[in-house]
N, C-alpha and C. Protein backbone atom coordinates (compact mmCIF):
# COMPACT_ATOMS: atom_id res chain seq x y z
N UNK A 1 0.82 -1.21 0.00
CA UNK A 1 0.00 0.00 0.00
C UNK A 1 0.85 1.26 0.00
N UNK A 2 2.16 1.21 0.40
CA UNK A 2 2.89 2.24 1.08
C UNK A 2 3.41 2.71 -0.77
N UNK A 3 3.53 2.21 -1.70
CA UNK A 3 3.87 2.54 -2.96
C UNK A 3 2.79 3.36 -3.61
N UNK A 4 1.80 2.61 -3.45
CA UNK A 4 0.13 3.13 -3.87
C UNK A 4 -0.02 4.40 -3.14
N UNK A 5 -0.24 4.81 -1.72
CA UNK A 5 -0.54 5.88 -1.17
C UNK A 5 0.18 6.74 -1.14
N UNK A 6 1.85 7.10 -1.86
CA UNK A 6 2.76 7.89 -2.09
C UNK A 6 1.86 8.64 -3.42
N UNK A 7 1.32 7.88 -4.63
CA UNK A 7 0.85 7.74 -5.76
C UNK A 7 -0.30 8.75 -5.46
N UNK A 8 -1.37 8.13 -4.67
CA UNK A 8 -2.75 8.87 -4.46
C UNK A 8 -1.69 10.18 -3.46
N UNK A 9 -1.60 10.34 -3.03
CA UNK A 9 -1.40 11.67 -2.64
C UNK A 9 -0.60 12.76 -3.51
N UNK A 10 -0.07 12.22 -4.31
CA UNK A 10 0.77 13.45 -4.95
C UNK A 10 -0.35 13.93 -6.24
N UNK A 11 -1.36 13.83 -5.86
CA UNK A 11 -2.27 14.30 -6.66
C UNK A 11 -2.37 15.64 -6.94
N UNK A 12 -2.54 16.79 -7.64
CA UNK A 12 -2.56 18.17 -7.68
C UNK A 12 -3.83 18.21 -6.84
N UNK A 13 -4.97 17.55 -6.74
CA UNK A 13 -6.31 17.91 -5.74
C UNK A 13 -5.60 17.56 -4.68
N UNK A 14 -6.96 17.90 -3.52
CA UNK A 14 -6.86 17.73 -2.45
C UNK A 14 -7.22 15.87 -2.39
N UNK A 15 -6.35 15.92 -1.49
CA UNK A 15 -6.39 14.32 -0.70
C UNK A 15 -6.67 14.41 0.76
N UNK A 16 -8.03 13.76 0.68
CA UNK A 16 -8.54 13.69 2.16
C UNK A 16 -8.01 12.54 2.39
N UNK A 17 -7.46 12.42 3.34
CA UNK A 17 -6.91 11.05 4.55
C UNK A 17 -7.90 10.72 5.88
N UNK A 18 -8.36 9.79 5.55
CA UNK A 18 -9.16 9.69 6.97
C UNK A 18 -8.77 8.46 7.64
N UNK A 19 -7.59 8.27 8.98
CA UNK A 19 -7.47 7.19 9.19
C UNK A 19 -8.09 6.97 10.47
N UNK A 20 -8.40 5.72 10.39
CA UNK A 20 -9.58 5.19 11.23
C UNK A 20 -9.57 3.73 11.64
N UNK A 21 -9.82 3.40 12.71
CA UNK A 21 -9.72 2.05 12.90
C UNK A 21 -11.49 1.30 13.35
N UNK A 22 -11.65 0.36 12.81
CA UNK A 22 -12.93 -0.25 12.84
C UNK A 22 -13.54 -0.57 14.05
N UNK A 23 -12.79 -0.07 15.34
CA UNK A 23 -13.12 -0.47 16.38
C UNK A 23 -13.61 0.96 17.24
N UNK A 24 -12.87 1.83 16.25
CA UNK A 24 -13.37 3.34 16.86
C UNK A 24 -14.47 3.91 17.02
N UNK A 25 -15.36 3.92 18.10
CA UNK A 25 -16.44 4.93 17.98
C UNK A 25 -16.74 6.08 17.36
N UNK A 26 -15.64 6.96 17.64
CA UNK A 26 -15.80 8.29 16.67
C UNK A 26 -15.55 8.22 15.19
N UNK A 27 -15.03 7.20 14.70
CA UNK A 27 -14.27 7.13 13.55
C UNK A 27 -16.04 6.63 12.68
N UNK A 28 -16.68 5.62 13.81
CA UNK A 28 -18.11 5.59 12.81
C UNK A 28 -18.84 6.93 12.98
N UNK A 29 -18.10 8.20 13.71
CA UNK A 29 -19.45 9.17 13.76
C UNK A 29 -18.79 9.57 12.75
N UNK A 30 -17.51 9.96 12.47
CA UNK A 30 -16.82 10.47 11.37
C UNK A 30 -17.35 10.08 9.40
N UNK A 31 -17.39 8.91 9.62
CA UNK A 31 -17.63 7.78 8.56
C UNK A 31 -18.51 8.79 7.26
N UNK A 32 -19.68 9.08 7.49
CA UNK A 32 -21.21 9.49 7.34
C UNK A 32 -20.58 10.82 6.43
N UNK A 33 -19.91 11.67 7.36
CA UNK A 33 -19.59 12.75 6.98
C UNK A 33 -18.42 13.08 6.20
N UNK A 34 -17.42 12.21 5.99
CA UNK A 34 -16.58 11.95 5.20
C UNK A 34 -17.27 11.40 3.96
N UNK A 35 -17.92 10.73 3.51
CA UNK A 35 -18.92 10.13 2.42
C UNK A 35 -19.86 11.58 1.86
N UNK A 36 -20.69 11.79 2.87
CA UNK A 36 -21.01 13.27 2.24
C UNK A 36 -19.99 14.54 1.65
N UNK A 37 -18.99 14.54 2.29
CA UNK A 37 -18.12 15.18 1.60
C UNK A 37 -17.28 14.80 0.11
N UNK A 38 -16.97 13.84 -0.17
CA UNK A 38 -17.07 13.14 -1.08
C UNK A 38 -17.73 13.50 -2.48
N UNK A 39 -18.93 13.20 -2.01
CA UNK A 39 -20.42 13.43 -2.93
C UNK A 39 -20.49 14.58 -3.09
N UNK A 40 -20.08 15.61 -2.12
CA UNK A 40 -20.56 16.69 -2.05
C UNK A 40 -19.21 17.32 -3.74
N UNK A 41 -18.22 16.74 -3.18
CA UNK A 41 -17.40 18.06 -3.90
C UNK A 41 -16.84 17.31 -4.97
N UNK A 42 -17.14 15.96 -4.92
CA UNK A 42 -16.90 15.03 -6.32
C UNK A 42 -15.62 15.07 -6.57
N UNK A 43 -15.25 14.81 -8.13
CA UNK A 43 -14.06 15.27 -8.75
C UNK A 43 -13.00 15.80 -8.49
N UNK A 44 -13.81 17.10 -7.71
CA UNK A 44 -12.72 18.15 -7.41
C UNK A 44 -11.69 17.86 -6.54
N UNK A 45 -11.83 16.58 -5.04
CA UNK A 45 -11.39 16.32 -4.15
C UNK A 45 -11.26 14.76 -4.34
N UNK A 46 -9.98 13.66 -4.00
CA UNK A 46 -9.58 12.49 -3.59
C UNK A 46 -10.01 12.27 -2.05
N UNK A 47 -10.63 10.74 -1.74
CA UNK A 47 -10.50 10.98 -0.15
C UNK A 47 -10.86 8.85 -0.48
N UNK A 48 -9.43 9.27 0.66
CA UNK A 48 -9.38 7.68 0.92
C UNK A 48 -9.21 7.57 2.64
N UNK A 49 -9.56 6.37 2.91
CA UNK A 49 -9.15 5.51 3.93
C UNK A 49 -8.43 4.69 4.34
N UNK A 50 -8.16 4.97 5.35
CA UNK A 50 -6.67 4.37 5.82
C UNK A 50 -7.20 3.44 7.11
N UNK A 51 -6.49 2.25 7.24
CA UNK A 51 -7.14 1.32 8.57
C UNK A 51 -6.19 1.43 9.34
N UNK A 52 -5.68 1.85 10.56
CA UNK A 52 -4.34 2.28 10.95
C UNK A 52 -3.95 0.75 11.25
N UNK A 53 -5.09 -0.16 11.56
CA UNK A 53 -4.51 -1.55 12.18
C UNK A 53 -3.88 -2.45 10.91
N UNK A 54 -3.92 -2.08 9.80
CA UNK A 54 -4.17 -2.40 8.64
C UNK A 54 -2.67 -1.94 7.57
N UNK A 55 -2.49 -0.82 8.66
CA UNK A 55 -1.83 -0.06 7.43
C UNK A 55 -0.41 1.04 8.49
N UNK A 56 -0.30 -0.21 9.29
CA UNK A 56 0.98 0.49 10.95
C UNK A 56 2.32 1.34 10.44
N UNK A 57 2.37 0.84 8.68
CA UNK A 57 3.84 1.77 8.33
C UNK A 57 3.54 3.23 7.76
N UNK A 58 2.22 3.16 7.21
CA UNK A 58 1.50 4.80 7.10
C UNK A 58 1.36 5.63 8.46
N UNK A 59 0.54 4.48 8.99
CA UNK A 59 0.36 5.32 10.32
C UNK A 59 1.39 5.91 11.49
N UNK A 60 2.28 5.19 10.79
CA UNK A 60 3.47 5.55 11.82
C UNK A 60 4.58 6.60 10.95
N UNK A 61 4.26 6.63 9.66
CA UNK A 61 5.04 7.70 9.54
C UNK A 61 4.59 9.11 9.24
N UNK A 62 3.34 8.79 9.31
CA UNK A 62 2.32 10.36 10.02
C UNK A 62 1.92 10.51 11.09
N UNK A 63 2.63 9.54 12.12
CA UNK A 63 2.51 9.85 13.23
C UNK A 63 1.02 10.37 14.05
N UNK A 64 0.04 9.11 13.23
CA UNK A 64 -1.11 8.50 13.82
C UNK A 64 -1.21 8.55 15.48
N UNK A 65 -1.55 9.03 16.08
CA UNK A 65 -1.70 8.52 17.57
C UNK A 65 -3.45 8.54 18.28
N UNK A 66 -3.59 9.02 17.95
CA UNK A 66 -5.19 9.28 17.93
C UNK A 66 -6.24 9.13 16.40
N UNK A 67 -6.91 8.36 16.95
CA UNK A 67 -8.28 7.96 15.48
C UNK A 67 -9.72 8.81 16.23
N UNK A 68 -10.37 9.01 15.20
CA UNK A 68 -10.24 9.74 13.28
C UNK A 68 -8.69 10.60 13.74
N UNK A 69 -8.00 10.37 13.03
CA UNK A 69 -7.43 11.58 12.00
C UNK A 69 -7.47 12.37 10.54
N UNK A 70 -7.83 13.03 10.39
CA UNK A 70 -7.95 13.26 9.19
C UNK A 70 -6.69 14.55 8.76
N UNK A 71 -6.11 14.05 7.74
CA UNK A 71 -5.10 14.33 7.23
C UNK A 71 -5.37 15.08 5.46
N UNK A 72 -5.25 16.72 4.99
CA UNK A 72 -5.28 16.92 3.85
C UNK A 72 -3.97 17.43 3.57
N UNK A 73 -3.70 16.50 1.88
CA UNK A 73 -2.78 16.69 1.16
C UNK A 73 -2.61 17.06 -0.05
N UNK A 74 -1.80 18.03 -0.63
CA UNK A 74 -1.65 18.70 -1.77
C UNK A 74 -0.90 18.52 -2.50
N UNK A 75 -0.68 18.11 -3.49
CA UNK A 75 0.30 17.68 -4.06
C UNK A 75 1.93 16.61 -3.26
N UNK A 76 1.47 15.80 -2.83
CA UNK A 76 2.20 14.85 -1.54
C UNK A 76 2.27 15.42 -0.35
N UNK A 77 2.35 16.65 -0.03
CA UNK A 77 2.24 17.68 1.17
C UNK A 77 1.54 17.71 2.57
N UNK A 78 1.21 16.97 3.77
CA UNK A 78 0.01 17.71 3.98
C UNK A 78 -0.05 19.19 4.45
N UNK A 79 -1.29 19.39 4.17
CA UNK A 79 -1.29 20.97 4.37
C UNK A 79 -2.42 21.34 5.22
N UNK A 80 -3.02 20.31 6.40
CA UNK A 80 -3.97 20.35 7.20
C UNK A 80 -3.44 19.14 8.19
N UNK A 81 -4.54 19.27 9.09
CA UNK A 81 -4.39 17.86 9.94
C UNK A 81 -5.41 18.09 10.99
N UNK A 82 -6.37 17.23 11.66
CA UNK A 82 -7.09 17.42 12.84
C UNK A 82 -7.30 16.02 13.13
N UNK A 83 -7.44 15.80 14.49
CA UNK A 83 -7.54 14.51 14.93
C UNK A 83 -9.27 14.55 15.86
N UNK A 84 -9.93 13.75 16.01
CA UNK A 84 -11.37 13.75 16.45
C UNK A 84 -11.93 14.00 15.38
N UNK A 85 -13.58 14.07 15.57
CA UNK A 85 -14.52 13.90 14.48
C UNK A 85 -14.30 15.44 13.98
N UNK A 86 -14.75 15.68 12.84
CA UNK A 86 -14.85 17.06 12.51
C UNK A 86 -16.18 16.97 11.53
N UNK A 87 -16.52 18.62 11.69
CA UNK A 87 -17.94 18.61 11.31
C UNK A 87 -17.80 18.82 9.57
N UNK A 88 -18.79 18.32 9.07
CA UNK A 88 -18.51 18.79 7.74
C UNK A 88 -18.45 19.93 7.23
N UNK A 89 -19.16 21.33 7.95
CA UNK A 89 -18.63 22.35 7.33
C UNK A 89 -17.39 23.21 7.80
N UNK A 90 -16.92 22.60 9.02
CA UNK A 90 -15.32 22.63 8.62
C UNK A 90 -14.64 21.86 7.59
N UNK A 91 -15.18 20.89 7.58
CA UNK A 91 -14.03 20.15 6.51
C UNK A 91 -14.33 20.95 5.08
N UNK A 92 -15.34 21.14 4.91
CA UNK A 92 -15.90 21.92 3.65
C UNK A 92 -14.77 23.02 3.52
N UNK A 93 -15.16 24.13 4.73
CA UNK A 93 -14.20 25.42 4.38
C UNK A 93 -12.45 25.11 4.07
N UNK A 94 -12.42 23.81 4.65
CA UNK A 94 -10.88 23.58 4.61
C UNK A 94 -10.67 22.95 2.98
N UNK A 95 -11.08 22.27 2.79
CA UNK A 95 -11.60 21.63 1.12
C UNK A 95 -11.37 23.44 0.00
N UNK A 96 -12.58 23.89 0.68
CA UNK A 96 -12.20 25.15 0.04
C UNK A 96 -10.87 26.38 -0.33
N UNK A 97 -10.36 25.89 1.03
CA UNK A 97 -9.07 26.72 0.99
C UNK A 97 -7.94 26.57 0.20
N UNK A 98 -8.28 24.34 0.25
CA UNK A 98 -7.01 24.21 -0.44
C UNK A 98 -7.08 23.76 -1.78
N UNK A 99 -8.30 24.05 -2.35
CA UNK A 99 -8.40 24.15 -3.66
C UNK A 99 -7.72 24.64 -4.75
């Protein structure tokens, strides 16, 4: 995966990162609203998922310590970061910024 997710991130869009582990409570409140965002902004924005239990050499070299994280990246970059659920119209305005 670690070849592949170098790939999806050096995207010129934004790359939403949402890593999450299946056992997380917040990560299913997160879930819903990450999907609407998605839909919402289509095309314009990448957004993948990351399983941190799944995926320990990503998570450890973004220095994962807390789930949801959500991580945006710009051209391989990130250029955001928040850890806990976040509401979608923050994530929106942030989507927007780094357009």
């Amino acid at each position: 995966m670690k070849g592949n997710f170098e790939t999806i991130i050096n995207d010129s869009r934004p790359v939403v990162v949402d890593f999450h582990a299946l056992w997380c409570g917040p990560c299913k409140t997160q879930s819903p609203i990450i999907k609407e965002l998605a839909s919402e902004l289509g095309d314009r924005v990448k957004v993948i998922k990351i399983d941190v239990d799944q995926n320990k050499d990503i998570s450890s070299l973004y220095q994962i310590q807390s789930v949801p994280t959500l991580i945006v990246f710009k051209n391989g970059k990130p250029v955001w970061r928040q850890s806990g659920v976040v509401r979608k119209g923050d994530l929106l305005k942030v989507m927007k910024q780094n357009m």
